[in-house]
C-alpha atoms as a PDB file:
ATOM      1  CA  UNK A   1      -4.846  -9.773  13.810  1.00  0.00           C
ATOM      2  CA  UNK A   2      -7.177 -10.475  16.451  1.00  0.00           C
ATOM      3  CA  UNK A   3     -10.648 -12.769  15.282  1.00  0.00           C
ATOM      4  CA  UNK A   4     -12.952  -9.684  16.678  1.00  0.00           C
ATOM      5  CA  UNK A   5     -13.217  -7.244  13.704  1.00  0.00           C
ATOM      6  CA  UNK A   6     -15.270  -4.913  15.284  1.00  0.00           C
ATOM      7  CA  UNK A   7     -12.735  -4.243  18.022  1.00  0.00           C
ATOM      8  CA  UNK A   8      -9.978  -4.134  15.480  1.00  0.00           C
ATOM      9  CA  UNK A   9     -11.408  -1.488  13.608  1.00  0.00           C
ATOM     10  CA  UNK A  10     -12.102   0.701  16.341  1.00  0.00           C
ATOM     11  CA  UNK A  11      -8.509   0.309  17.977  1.00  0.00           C
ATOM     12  CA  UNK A  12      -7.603   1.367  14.204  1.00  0.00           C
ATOM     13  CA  UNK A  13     -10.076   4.207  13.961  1.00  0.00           C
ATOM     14  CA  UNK A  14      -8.355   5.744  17.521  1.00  0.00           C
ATOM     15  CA  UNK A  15      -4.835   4.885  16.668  1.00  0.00           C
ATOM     16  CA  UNK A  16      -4.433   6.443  13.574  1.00  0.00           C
ATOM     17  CA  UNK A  17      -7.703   8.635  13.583  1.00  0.00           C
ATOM     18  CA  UNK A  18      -9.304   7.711  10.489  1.00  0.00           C
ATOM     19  CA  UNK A  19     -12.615   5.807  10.143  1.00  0.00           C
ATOM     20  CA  UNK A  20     -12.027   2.741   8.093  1.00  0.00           C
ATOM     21  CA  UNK A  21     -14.501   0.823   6.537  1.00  0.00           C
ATOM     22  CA  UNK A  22     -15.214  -2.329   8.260  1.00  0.00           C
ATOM     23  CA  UNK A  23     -16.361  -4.092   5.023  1.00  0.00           C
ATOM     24  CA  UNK A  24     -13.314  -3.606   3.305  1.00  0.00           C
ATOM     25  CA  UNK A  25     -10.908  -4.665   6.050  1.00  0.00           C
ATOM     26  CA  UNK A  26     -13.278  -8.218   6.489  1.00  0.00           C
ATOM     27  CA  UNK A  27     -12.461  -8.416   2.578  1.00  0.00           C
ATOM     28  CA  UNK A  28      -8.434  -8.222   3.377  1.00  0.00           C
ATOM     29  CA  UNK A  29      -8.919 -10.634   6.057  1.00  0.00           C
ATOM     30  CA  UNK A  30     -10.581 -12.825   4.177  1.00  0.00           C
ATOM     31  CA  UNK A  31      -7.644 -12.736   2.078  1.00  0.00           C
ATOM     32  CA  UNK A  32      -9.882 -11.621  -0.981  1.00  0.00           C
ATOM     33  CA  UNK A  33      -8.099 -10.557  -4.206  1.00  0.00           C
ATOM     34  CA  UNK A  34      -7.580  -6.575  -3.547  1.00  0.00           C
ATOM     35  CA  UNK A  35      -9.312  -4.280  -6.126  1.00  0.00           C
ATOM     36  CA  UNK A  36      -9.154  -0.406  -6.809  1.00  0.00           C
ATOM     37  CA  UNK A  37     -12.367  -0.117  -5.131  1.00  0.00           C
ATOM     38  CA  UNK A  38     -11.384  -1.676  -2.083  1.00  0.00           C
ATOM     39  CA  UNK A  39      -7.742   0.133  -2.177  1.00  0.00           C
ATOM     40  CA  UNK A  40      -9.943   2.973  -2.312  1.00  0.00           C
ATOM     41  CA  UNK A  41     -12.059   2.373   0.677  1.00  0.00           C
ATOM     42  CA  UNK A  42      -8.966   1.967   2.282  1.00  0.00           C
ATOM     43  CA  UNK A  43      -7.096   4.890   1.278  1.00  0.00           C
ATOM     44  CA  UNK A  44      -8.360   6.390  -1.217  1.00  0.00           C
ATOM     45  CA  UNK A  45      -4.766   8.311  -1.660  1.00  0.00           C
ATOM     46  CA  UNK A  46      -3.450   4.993  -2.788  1.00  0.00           C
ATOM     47  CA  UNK A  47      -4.030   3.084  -6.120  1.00  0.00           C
ATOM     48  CA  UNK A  48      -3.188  -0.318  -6.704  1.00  0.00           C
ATOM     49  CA  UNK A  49      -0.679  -0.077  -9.052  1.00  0.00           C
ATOM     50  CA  UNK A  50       1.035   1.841  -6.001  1.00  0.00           C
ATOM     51  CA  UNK A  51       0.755  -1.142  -3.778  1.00  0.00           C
ATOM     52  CA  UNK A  52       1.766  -3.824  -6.690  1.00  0.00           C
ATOM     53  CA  UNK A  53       5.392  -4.820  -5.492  1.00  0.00           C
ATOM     54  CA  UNK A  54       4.091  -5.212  -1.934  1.00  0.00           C
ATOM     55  CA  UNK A  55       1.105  -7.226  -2.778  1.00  0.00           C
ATOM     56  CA  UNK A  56       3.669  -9.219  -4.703  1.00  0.00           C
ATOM     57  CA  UNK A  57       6.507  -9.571  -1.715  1.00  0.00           C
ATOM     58  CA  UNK A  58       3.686 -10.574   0.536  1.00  0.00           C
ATOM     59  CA  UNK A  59       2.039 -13.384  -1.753  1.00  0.00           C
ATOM     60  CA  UNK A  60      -1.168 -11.633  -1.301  1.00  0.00           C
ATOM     61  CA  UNK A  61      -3.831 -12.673  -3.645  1.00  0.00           C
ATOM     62  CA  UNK A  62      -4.259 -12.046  -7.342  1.00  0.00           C
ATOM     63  CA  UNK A  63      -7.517 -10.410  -8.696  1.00  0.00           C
ATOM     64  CA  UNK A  64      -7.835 -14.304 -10.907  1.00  0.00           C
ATOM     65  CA  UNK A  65      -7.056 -16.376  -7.769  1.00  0.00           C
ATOM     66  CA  UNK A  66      -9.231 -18.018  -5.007  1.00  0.00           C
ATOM     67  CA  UNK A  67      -7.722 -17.304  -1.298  1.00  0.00           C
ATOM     68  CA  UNK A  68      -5.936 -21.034  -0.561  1.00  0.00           C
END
């Protein structure tokens, strides 16, 4: 992912025609521990018991630890 946000979540709004919201996609960027609020902003089809095993094959944050 590119370092300009702003861009990146436009190119994602015309790709795939949904508006995302900005603030949550920072959050993943920032590598902060996912939530079901923030799942939700991002889909809110999706929980995050859905997403657990990829979250897990990915080494993606838990909700109790600090982004390295």
């Amino acid at each position: 992912m590119d370092g300009d946000l702003p861009i990146r979540g436009a190119t994602v709004t015309i790709t795939h025609e949904v508006a995302v919201d900005l603030e949550a996609v920072r959050q993943v960027y920032a590598l902060r521990p996912l939530s079901q609020e923030l799942v939700s902003l991002l889909n809110p089809e999706v929980s995050l018991t859905d997403l657990a095993q990829d979250i897990s094959e990915v080494g993606y944050p838990h909700p109790d630890q600090e982004p390295t």
